[in-house]
N, C-alpha and C. Protein backbone atom coordinates (compact mmCIF):
# COMPACT_ATOMS: atom_id res chain seq x y z
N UNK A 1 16.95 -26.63 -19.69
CA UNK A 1 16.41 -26.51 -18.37
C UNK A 1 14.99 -25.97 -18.47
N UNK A 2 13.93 -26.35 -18.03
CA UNK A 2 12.99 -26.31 -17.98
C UNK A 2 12.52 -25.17 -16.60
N UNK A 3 12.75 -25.50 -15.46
CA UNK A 3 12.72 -24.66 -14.22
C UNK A 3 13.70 -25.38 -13.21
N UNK A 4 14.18 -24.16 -12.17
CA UNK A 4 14.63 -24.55 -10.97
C UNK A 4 13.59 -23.99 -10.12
N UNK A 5 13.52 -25.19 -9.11
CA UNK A 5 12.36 -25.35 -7.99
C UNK A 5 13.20 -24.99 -6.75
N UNK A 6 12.49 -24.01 -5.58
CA UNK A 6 12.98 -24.16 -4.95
C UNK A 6 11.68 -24.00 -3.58
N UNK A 7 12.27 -24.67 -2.26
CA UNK A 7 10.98 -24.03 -1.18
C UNK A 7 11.48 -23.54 -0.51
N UNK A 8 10.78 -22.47 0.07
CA UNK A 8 11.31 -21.54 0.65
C UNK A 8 10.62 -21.87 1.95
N UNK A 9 10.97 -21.51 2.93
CA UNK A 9 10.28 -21.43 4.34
C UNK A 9 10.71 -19.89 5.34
N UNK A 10 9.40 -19.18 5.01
CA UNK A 10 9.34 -17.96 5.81
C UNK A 10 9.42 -18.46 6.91
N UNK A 11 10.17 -17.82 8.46
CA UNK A 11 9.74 -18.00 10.00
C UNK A 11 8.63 -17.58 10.61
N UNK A 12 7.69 -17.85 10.71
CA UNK A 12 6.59 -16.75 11.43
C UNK A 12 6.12 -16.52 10.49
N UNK A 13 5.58 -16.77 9.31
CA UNK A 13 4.55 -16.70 8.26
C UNK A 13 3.19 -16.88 8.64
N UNK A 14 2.38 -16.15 8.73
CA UNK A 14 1.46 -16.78 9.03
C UNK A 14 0.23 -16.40 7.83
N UNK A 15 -0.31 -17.21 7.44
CA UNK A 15 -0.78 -17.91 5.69
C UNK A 15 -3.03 -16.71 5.93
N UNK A 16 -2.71 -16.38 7.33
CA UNK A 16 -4.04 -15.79 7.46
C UNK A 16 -4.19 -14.20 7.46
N UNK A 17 -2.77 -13.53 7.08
CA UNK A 17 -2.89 -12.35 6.79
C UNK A 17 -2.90 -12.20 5.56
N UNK A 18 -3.36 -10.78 5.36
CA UNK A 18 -3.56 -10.39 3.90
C UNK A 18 -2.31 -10.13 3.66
N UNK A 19 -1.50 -9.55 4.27
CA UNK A 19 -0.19 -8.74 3.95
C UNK A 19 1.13 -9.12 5.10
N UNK A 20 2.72 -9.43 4.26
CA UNK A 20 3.25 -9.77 4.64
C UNK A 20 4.74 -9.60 4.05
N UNK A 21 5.20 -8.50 4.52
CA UNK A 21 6.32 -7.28 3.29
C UNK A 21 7.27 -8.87 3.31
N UNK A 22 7.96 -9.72 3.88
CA UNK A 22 9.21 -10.71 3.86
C UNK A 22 8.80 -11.78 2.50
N UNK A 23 6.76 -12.16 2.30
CA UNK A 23 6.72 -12.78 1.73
C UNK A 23 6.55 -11.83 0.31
N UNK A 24 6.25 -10.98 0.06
CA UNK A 24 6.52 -10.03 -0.84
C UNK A 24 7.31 -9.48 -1.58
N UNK A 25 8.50 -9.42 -0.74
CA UNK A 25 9.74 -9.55 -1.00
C UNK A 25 10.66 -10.27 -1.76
N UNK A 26 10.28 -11.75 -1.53
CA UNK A 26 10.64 -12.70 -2.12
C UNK A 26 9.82 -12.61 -3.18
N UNK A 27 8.89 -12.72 -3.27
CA UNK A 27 7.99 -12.86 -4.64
C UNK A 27 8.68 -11.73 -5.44
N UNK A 28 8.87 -10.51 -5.33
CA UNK A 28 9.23 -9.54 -6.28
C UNK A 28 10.46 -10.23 -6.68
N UNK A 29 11.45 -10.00 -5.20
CA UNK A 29 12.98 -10.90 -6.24
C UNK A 29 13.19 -11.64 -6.71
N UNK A 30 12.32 -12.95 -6.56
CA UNK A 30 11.91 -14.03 -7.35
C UNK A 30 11.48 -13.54 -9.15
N UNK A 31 10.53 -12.30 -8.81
CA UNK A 31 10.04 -12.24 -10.55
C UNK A 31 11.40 -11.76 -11.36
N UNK A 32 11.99 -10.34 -10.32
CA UNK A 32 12.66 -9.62 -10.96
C UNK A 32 14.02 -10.13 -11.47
N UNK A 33 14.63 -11.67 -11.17
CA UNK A 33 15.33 -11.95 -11.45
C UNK A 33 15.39 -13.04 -12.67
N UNK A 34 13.73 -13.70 -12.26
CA UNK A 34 13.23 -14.66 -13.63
C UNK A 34 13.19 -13.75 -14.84
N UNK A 35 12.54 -12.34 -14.50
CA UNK A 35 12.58 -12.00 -15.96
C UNK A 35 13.48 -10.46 -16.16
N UNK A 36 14.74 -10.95 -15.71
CA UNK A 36 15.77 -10.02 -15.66
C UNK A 36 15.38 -8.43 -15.68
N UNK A 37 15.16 -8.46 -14.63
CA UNK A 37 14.37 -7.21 -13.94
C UNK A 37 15.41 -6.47 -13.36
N UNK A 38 17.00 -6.65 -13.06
CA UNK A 38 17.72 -6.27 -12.53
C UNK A 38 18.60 -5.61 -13.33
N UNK A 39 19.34 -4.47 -12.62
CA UNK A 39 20.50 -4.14 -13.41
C UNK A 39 21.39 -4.29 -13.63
N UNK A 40 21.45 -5.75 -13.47
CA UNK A 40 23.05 -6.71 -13.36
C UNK A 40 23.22 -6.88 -11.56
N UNK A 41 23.15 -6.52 -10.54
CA UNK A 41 23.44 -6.51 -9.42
C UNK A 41 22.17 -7.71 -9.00
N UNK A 42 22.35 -8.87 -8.21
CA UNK A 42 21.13 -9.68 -7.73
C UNK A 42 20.13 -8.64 -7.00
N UNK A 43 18.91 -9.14 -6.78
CA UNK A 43 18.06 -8.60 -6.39
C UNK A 43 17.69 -9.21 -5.12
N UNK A 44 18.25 -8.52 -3.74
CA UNK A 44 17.98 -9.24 -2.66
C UNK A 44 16.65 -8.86 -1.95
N UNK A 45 15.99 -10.05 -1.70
CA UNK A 45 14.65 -9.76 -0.75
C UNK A 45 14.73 -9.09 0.51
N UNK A 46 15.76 -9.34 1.16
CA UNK A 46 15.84 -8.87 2.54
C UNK A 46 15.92 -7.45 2.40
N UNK A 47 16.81 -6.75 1.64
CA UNK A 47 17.11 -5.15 1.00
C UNK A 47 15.33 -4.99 0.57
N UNK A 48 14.38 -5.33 -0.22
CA UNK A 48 13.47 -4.95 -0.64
C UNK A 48 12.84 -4.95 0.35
N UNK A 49 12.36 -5.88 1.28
CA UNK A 49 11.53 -6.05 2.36
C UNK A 49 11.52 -4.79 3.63
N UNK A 50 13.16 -4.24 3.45
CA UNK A 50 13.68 -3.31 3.91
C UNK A 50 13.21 -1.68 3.80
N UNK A 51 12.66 -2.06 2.58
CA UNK A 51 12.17 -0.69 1.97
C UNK A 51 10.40 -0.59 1.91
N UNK A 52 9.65 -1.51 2.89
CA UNK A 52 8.41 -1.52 2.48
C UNK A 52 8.01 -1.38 3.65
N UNK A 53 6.96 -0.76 4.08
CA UNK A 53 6.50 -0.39 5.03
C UNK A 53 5.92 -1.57 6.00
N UNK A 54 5.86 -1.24 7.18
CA UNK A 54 5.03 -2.65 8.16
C UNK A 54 3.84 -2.13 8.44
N UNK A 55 2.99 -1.02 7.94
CA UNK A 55 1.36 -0.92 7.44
C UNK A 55 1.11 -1.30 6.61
N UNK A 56 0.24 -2.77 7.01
CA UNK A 56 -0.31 -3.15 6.04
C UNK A 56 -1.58 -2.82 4.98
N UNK A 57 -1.93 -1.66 4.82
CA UNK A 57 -2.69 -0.61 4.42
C UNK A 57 -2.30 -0.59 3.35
N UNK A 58 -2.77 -0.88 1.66
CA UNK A 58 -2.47 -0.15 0.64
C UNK A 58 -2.60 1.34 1.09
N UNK A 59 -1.30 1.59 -0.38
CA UNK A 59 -1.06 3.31 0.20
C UNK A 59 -1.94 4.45 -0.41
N UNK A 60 -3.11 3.55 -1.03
CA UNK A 60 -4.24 4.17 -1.97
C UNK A 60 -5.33 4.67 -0.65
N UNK A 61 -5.19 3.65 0.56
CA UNK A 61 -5.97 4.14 1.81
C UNK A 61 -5.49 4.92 2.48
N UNK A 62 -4.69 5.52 2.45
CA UNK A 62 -3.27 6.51 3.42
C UNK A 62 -3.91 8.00 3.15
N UNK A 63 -3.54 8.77 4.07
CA UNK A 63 -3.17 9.70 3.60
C UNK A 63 -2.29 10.03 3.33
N UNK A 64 -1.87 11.44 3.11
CA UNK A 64 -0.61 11.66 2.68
C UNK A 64 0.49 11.52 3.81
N UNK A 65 -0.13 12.36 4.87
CA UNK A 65 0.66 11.92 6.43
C UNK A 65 1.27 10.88 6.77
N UNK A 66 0.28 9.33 6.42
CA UNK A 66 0.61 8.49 6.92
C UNK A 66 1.45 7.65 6.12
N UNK A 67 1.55 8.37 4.89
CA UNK A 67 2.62 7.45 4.00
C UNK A 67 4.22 7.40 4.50
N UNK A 68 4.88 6.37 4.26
CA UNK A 68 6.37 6.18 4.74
C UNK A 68 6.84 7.15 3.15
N UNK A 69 8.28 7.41 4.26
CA UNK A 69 9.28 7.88 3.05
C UNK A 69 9.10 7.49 2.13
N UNK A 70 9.42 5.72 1.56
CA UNK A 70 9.53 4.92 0.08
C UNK A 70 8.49 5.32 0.15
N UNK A 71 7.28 5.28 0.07
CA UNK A 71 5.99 5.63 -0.36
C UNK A 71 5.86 6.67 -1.06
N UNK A 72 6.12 7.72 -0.17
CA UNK A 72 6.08 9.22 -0.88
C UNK A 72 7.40 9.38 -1.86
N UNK A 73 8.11 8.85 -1.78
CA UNK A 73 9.19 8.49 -2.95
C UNK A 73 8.25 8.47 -3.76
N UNK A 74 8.13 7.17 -4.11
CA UNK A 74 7.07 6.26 -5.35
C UNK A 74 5.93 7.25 -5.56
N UNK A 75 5.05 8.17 -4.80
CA UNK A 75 4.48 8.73 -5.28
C UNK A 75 4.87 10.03 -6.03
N UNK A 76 5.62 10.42 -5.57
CA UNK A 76 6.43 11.61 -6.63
C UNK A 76 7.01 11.31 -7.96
N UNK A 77 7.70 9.60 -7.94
CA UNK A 77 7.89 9.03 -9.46
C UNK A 77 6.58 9.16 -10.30
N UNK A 78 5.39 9.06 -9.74
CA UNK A 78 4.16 8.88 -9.99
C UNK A 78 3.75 10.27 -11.02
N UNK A 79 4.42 11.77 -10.10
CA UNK A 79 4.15 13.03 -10.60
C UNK A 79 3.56 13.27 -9.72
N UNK A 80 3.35 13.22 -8.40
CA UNK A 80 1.94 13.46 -7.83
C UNK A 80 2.98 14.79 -6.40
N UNK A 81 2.48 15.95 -6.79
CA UNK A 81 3.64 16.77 -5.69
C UNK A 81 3.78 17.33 -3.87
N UNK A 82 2.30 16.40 -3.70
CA UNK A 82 2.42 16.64 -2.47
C UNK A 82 1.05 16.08 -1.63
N UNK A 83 1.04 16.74 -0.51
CA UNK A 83 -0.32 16.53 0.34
C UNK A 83 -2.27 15.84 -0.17
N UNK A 84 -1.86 17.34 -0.91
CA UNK A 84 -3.41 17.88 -1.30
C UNK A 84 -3.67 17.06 -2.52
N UNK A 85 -2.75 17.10 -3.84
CA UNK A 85 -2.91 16.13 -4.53
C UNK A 85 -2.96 14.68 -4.55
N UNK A 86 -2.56 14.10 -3.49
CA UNK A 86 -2.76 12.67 -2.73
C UNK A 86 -3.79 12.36 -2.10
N UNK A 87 -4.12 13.68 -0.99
CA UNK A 87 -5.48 13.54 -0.49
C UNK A 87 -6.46 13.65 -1.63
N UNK A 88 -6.62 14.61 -1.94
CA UNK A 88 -7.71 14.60 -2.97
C UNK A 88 -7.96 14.08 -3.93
N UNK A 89 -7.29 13.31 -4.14
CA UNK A 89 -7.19 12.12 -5.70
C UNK A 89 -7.02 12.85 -7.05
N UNK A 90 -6.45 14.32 -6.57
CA UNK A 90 -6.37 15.17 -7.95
C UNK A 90 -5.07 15.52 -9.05
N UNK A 91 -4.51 14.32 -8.61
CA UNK A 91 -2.56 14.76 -9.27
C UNK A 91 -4.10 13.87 -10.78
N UNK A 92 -2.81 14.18 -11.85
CA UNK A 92 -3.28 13.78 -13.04
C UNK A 92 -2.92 12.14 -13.59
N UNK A 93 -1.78 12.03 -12.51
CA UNK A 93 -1.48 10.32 -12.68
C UNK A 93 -3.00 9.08 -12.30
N UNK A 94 -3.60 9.42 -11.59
CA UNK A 94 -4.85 9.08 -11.37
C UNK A 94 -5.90 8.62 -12.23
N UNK A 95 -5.70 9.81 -13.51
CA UNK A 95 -6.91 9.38 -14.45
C UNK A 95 -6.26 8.63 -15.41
N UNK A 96 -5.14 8.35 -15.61
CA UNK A 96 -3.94 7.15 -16.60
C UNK A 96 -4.58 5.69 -16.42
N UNK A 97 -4.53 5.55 -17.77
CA UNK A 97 -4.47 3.83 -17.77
C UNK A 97 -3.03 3.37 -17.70
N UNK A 98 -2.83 2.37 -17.14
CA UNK A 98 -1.52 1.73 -16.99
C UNK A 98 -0.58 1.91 -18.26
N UNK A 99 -1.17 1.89 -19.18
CA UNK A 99 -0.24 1.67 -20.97
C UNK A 99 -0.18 3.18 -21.22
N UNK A 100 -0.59 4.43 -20.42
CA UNK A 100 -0.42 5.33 -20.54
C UNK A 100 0.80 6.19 -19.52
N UNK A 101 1.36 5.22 -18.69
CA UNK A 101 2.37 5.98 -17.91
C UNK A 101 3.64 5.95 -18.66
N UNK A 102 4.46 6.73 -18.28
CA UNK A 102 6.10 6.46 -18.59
C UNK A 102 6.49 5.65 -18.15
N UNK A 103 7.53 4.97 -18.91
CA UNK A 103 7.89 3.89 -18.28
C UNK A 103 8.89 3.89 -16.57
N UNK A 104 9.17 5.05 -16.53
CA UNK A 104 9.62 5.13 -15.10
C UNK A 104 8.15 5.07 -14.31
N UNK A 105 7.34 4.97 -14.23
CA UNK A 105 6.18 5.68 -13.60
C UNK A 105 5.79 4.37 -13.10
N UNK A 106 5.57 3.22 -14.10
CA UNK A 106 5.36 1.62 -13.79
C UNK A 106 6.07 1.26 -12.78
């Protein structure tokens, strides 16, 4: 087998926003299952889409305030412990190159 093709059709997609958590969604469960990204359980888009915020704002523009729960989740996997270190760009995860995080941290 070479590939399975499939098309998908979002409802209400509309192809002129930058950001769009349903089509995102799919794209992640799409990767995470091509390259067995899962922990044996499928990886459903609708559950992921579920967990992503509807500001479309990277959360690098946020403050700390305005981050959602999962957000501030993910930033604490990060190491980063609160407010001031978010606002201020001063947690130490910041100055890391990517090949320098833990692998939980990715």
């Amino acid at each position: 087998r070479v590939a399975d093709v499939a098309h998908e059709v979002l409802p209400d997609l509309d192809h002129d926003v930058d950001y769009d958590k349903h089509e995102i969604a799919r794209t992640a469960a799409f990767i995470a299952a091509e390259l067995s990204l899962t922990s044996g359980e499928p990886c459903d888009a609708a559950t992921i889409a579920e967990t992503m915020p509807d500001d479309e704002r990277a959360a690098s523009e946020k403050s700390w305030a305005d981050l959602s729960e999962a957000e501030r989740t993910w930033a604490k996997q990060l190491g980063i412990k609160g407010a001031n270190a978010w606002d201020a760009g001063t947690a130490p995860v910041w100055s890391k190159a990517w090949r320098q995080l833990q692998q939980e941290q990715r």
